[in-house]
C-alpha atoms as a PDB file:
ATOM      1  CA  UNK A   1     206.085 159.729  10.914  1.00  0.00           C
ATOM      2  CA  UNK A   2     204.928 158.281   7.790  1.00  0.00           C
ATOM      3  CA  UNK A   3     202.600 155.205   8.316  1.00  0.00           C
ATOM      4  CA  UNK A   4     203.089 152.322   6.265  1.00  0.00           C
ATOM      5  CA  UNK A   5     201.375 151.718   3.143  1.00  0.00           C
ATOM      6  CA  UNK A   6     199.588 148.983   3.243  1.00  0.00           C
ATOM      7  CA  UNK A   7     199.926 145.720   0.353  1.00  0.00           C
ATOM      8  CA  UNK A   8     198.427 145.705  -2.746  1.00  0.00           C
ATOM      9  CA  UNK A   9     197.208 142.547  -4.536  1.00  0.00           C
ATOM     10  CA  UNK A  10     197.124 142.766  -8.693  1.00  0.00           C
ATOM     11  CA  UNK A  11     195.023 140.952 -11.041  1.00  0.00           C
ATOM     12  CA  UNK A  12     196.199 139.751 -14.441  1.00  0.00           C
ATOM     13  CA  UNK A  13     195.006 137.192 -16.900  1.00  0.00           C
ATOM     14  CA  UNK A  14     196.956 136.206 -20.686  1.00  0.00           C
ATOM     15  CA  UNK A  15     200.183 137.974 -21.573  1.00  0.00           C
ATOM     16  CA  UNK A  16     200.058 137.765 -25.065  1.00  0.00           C
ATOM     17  CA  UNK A  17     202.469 138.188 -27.320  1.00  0.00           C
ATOM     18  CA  UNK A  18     200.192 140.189 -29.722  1.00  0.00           C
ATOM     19  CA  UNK A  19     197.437 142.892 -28.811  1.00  0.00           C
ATOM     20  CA  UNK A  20     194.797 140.843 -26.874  1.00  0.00           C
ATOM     21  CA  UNK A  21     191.352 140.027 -27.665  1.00  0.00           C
ATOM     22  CA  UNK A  22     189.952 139.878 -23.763  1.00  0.00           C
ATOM     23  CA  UNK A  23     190.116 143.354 -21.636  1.00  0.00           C
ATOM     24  CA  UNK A  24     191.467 141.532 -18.695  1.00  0.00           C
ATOM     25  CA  UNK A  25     194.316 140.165 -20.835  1.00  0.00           C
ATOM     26  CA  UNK A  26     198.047 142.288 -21.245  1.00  0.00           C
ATOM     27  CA  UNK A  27     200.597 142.511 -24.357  1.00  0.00           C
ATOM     28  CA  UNK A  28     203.759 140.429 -22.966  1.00  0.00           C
ATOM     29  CA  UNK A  29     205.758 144.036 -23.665  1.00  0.00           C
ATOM     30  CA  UNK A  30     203.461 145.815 -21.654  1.00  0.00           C
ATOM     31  CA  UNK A  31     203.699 143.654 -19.030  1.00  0.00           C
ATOM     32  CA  UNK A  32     207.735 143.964 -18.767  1.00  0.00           C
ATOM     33  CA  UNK A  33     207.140 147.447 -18.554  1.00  0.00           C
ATOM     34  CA  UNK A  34     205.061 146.862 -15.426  1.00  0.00           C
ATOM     35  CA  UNK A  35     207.720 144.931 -13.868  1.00  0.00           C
ATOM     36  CA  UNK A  36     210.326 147.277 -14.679  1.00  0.00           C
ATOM     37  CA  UNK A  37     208.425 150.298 -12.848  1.00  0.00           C
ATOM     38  CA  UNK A  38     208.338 147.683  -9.921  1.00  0.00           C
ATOM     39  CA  UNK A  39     211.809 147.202  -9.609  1.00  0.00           C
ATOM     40  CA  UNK A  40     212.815 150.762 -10.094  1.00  0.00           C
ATOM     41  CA  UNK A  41     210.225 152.244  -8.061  1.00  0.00           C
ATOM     42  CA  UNK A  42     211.400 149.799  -4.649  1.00  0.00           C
ATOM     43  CA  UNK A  43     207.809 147.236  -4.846  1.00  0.00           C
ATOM     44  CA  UNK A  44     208.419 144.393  -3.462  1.00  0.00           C
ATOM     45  CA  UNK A  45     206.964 141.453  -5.032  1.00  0.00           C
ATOM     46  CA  UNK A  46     205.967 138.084  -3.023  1.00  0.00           C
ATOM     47  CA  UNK A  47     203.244 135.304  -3.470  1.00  0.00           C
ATOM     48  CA  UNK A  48     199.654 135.934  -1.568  1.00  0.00           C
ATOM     49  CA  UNK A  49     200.066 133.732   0.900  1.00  0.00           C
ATOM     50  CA  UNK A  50     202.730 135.694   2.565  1.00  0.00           C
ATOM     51  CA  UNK A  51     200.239 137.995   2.886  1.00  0.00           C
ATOM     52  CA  UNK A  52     198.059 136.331   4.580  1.00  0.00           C
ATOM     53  CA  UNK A  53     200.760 135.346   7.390  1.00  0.00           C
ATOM     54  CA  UNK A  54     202.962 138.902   7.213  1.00  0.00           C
ATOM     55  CA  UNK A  55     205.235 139.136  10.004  1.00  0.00           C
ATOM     56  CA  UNK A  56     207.427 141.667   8.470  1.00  0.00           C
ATOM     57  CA  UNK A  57     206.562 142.819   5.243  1.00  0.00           C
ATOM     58  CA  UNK A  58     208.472 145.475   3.737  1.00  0.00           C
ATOM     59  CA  UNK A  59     206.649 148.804   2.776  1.00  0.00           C
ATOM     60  CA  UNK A  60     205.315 148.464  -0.873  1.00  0.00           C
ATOM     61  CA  UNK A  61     204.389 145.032  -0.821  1.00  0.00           C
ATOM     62  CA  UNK A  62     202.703 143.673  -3.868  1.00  0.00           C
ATOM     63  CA  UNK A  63     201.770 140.197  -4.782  1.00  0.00           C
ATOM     64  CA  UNK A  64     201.145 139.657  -8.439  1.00  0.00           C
ATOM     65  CA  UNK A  65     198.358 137.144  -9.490  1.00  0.00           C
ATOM     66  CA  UNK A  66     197.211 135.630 -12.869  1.00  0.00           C
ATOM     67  CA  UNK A  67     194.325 133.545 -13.401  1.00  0.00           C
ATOM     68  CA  UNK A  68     192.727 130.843 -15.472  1.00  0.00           C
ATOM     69  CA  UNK A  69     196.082 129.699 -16.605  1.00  0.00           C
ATOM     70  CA  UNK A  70     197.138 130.474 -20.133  1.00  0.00           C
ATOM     71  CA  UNK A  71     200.184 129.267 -21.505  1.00  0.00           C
ATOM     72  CA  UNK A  72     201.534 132.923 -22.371  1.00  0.00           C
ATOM     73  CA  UNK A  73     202.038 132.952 -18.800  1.00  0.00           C
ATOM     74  CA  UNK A  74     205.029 130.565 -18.994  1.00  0.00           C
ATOM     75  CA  UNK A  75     207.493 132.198 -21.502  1.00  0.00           C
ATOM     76  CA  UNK A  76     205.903 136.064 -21.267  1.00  0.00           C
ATOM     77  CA  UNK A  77     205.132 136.254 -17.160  1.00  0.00           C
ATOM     78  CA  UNK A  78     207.167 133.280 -15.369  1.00  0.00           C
ATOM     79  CA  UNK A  79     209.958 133.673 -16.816  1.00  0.00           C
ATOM     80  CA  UNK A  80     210.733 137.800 -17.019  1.00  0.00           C
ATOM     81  CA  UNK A  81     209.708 137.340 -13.180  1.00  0.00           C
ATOM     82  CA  UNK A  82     212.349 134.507 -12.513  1.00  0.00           C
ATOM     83  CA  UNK A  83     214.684 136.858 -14.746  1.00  0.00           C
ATOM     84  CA  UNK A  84     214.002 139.709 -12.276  1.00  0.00           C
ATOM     85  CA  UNK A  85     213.978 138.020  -8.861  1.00  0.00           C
ATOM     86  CA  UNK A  86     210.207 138.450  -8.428  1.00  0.00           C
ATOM     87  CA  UNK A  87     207.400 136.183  -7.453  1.00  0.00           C
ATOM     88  CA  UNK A  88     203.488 135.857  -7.938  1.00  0.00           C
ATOM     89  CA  UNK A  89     200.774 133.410  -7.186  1.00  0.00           C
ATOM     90  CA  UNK A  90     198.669 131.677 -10.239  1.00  0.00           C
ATOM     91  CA  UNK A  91     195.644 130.594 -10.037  1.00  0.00           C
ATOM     92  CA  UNK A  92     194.692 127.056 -11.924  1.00  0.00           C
ATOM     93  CA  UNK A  93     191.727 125.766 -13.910  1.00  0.00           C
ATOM     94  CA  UNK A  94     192.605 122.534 -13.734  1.00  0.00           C
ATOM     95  CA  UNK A  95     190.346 121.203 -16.691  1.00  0.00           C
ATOM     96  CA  UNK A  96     191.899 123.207 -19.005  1.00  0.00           C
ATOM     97  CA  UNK A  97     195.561 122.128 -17.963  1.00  0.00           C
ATOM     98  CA  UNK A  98     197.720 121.398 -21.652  1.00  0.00           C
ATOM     99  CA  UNK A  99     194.274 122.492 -23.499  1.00  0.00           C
ATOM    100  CA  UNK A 100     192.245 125.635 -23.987  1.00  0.00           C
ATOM    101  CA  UNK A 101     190.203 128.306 -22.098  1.00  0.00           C
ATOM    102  CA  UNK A 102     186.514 126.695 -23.032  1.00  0.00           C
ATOM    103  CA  UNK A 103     184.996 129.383 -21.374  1.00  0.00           C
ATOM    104  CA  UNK A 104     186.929 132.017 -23.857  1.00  0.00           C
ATOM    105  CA  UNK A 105     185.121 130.783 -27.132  1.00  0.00           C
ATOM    106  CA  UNK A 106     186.843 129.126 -29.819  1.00  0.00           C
ATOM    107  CA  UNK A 107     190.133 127.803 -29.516  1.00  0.00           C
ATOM    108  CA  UNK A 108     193.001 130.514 -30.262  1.00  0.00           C
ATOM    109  CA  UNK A 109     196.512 130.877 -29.818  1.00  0.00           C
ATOM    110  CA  UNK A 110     195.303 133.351 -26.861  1.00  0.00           C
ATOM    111  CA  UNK A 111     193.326 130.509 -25.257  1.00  0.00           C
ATOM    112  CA  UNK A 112     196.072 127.903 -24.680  1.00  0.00           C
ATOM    113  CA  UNK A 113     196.551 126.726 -21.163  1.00  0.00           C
ATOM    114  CA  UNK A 114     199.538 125.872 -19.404  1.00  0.00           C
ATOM    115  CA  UNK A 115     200.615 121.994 -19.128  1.00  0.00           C
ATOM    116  CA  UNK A 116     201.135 120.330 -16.341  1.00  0.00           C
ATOM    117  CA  UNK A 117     204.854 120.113 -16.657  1.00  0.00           C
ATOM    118  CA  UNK A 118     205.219 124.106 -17.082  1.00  0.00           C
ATOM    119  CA  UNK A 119     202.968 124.371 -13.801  1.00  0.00           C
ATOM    120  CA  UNK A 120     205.439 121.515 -11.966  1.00  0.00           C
ATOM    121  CA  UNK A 121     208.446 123.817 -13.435  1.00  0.00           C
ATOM    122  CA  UNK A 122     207.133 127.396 -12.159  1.00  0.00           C
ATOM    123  CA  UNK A 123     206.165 125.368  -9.039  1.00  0.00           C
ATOM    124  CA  UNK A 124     209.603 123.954  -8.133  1.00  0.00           C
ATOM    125  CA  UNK A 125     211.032 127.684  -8.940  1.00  0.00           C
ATOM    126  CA  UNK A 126     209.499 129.538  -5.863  1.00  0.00           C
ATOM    127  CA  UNK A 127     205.770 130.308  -7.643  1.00  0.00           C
ATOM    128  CA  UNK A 128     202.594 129.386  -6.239  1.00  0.00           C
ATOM    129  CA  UNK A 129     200.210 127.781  -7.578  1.00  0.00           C
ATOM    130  CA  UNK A 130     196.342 127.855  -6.233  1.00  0.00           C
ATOM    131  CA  UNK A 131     192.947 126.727  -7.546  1.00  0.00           C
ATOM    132  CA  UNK A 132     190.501 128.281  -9.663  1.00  0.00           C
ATOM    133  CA  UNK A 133     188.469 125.311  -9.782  1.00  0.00           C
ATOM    134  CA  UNK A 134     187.868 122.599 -12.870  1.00  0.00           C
ATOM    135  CA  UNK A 135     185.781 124.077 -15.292  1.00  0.00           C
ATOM    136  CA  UNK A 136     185.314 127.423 -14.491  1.00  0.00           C
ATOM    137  CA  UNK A 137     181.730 127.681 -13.435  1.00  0.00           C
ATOM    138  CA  UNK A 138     179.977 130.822 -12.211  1.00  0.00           C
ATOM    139  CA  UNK A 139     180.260 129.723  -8.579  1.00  0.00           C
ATOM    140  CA  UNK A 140     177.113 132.170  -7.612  1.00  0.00           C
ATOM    141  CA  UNK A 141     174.742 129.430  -9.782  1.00  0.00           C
ATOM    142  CA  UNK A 142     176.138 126.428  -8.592  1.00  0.00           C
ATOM    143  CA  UNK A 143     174.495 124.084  -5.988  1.00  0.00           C
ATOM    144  CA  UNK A 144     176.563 123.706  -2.733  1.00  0.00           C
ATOM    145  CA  UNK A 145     177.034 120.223  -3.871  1.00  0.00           C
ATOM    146  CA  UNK A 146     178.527 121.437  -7.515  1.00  0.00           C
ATOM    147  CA  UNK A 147     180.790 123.991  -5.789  1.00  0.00           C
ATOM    148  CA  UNK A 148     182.500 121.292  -3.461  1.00  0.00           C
ATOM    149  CA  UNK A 149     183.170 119.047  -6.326  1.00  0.00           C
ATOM    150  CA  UNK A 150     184.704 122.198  -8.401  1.00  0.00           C
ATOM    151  CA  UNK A 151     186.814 123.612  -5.219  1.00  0.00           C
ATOM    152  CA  UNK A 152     188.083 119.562  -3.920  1.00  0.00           C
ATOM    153  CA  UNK A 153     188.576 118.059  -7.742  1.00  0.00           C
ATOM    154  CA  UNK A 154     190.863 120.679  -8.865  1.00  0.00           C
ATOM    155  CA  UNK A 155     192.550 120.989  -5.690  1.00  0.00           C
ATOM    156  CA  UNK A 156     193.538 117.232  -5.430  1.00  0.00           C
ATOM    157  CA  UNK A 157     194.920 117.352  -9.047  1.00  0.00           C
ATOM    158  CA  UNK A 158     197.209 120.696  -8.119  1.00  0.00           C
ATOM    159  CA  UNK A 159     198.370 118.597  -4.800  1.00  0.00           C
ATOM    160  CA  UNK A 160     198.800 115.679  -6.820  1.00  0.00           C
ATOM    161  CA  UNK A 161     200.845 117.573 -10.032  1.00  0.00           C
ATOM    162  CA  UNK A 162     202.810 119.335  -7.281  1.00  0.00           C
ATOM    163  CA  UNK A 163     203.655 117.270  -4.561  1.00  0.00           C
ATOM    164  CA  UNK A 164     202.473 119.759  -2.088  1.00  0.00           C
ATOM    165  CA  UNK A 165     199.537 121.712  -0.221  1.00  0.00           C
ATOM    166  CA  UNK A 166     197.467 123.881  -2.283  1.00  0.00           C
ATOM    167  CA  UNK A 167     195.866 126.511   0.225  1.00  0.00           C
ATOM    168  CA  UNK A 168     194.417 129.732  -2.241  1.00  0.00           C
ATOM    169  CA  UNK A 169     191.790 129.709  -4.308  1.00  0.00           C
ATOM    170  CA  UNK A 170     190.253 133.033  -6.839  1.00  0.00           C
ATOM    171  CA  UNK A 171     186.539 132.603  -7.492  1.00  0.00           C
ATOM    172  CA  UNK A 172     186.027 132.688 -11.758  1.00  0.00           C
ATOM    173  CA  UNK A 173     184.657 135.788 -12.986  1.00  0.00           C
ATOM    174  CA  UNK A 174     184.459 137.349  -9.135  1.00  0.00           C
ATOM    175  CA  UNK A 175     181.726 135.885  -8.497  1.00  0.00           C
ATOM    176  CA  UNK A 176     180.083 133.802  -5.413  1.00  0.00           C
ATOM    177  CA  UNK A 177     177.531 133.255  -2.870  1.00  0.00           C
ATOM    178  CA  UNK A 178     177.311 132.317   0.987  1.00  0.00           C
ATOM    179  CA  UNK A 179     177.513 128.833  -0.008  1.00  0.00           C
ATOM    180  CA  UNK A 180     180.881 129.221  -1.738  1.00  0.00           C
ATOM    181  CA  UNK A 181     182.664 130.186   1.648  1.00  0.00           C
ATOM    182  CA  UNK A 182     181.242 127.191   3.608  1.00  0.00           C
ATOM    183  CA  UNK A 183     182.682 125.261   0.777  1.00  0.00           C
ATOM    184  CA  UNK A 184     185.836 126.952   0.687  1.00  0.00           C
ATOM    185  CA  UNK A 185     186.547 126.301   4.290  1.00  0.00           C
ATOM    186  CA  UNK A 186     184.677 122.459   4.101  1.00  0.00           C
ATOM    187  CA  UNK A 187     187.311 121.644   1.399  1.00  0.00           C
ATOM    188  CA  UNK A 188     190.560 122.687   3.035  1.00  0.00           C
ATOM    189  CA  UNK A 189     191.467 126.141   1.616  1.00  0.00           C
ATOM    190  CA  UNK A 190     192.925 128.821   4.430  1.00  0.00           C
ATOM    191  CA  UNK A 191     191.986 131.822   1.558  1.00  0.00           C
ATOM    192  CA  UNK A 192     190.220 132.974  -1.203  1.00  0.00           C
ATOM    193  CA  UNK A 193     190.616 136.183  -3.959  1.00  0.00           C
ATOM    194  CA  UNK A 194     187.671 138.123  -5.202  1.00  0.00           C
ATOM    195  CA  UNK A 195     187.541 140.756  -8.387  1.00  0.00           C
ATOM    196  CA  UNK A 196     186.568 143.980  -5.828  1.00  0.00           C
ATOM    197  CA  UNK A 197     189.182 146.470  -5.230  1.00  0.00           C
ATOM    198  CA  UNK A 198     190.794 147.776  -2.184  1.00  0.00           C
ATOM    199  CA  UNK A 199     193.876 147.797  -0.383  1.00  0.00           C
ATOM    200  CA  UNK A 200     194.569 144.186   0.829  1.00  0.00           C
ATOM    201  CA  UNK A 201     194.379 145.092   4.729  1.00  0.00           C
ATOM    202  CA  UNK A 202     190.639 146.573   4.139  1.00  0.00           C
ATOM    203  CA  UNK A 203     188.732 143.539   4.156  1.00  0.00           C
ATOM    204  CA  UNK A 204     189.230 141.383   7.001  1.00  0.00           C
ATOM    205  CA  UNK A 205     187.607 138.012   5.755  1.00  0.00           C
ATOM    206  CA  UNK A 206     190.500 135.856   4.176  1.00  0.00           C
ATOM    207  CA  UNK A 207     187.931 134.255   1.869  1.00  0.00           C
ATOM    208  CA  UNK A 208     187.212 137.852   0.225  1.00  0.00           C
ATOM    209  CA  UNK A 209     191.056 138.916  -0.256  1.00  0.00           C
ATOM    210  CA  UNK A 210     190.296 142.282  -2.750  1.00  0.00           C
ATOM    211  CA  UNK A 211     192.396 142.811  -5.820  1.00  0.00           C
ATOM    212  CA  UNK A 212     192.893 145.465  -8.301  1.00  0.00           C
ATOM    213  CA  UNK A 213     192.391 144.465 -11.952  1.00  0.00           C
ATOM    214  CA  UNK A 214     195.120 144.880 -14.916  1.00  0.00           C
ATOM    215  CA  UNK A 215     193.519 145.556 -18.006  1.00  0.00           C
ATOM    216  CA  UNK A 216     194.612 145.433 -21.316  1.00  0.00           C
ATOM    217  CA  UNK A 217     195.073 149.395 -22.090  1.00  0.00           C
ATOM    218  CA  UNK A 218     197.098 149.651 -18.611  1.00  0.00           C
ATOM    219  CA  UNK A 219     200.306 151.490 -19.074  1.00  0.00           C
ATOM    220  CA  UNK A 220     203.223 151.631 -16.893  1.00  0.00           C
ATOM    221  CA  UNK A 221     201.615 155.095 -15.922  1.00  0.00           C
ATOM    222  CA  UNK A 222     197.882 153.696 -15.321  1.00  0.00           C
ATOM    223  CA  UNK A 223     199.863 150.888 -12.830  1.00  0.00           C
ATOM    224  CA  UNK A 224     201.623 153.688 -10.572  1.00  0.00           C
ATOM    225  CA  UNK A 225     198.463 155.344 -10.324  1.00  0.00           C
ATOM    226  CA  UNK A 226     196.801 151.885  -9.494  1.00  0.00           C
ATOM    227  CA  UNK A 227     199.446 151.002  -6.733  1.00  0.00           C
ATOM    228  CA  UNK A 228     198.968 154.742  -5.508  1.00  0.00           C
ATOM    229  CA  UNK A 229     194.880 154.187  -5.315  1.00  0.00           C
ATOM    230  CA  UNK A 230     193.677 150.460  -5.180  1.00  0.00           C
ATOM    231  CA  UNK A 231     191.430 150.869  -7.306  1.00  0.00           C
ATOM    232  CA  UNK A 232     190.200 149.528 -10.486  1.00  0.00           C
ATOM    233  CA  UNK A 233     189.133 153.222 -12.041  1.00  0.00           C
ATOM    234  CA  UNK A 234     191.921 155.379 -11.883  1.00  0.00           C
ATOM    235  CA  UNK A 235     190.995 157.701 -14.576  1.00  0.00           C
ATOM    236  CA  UNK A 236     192.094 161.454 -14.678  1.00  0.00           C
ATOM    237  CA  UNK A 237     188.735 162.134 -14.261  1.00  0.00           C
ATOM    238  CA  UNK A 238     188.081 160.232 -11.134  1.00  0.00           C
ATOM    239  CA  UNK A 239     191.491 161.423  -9.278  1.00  0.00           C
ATOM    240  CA  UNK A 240     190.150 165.115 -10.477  1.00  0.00           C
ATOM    241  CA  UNK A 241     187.234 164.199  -8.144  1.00  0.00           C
ATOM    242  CA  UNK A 242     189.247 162.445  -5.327  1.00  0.00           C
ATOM    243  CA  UNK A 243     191.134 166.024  -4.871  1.00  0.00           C
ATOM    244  CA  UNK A 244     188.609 168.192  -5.265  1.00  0.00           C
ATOM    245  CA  UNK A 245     186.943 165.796  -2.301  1.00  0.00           C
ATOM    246  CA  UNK A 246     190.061 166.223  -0.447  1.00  0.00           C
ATOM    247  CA  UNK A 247     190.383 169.775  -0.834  1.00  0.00           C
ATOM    248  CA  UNK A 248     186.443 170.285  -0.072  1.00  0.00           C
ATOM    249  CA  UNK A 249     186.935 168.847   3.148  1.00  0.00           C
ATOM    250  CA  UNK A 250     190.419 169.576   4.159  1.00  0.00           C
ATOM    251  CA  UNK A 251     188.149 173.270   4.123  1.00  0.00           C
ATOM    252  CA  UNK A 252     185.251 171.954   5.513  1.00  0.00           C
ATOM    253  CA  UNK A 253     187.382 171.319   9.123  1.00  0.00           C
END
């Protein structure tokens, strides 16, 4: 009997309308092609907190999940995913809310951020919205202290915007310490998304949820293989090796 494949949580940033200048970013026509494999290929798309409490998840489960913000999101992501029935989980910096990615350089139409009404709108139409704190910080530097203010601040604005409980948070640029989970759990979040790959059942800690990262050259193709793998690196060159493994030890025994 075939065992059941376990869920799969994406990453993806912008989806811009013209070739992007960040590697973590997608063309908007790209990413319709991504959601097009999903629906023909049977994935089943929720947001990540259903993950977290899955009673009866479907086989190919994937929850789709963009951060920082960017107000591409809202006519080139939101909106093809309301068109196709599908969900995903954002994930907020809430200084930049109506402004621009400060963090990205100067500002560009690639660095606008979402307003507050757009968030209120994908909100009310079954998305989810979560933290990614205020201004962005590199968590891993930040004082105990610092990180609390970042992880409470933005979550009290997303409550406030949204008229309800804001429970996920995805640490900016991957990164964190020790520190960051004791503030995590001091300041009322049940989970937390990291930048390190994996399926989403291989790390137990629901403050270290992994996710696989879309980047900008990622072809319908380069997704399937992703979705097959979790994992980041799915060149030709790597699955070469996986087999070769596979077939090395399948030999071996």
């Amino acid at each position: 009997m075939k065992s059941k494949q376990s869920p799969i949580v994406l990453m993806y940033h912008g989806t811009t309308n013209n070739y992007p200048v960040s590697k973590y970013s997608i063309q908007a026509s790209q990413f319709k092609k991504h959601l097009i494999y999903l629906r023909k290929n049977g994935w089943h798309t929720v947001c990540l907190s259903e993950l977290c409490t899955p009673d009866d998840l479907p086989d190919k489960t994937v929850a789709l999940t963009f951060d920082d913000g960017y107000a591409d999101n809202f006519e080139n992501a939101f909106l093809p995913l309301l068109e196709n029935n599908m969900k995903a989980t954002w994930f907020i910096t809430t200084d930049g809310i109506g402004k621009h990615a400060e963090w990205m350089g100067p500002p560009s139409e690639q660095t606008k951020m979402l307003t507050a009404s757009q968030l209120s709108e994908m909100s009310a139409a079954g998305m989810e919205i979560g933290s990614h704190t205020c201004s962005h910080p590199d968590l891993s530097q930040a004082t105990f202290e610092q990180q609390a203010r970042e992880l409470s601040e933005s979550k009290q604005l997303l409550e406030a915007l949204l008229q309800k409980p804001v429970k996920g948070f995805a640490y900016p640029f991957g990164r964190y310490n020790e520190e960051s989970l004791t503030a995590i759990t001091a300041t009322g979040y049940d989970w937390a998304c990291s930048t390190r790959s994996g399926w989403f059942d291989k790390e137990p800690n629901p403050l270290l949820i992994r996710r696989v990262t879309i980047f900008a050259d990622d072809t319908a193709a380069i997704l399937a293989r992703k979705l097959a793998f979790a994992d980041n690196d799915v060149s030709w060159k790597k699955m070469a090796n996986y087999y070769s493994q596979r077939l090395k030890a399948k030999f071996l025994h």
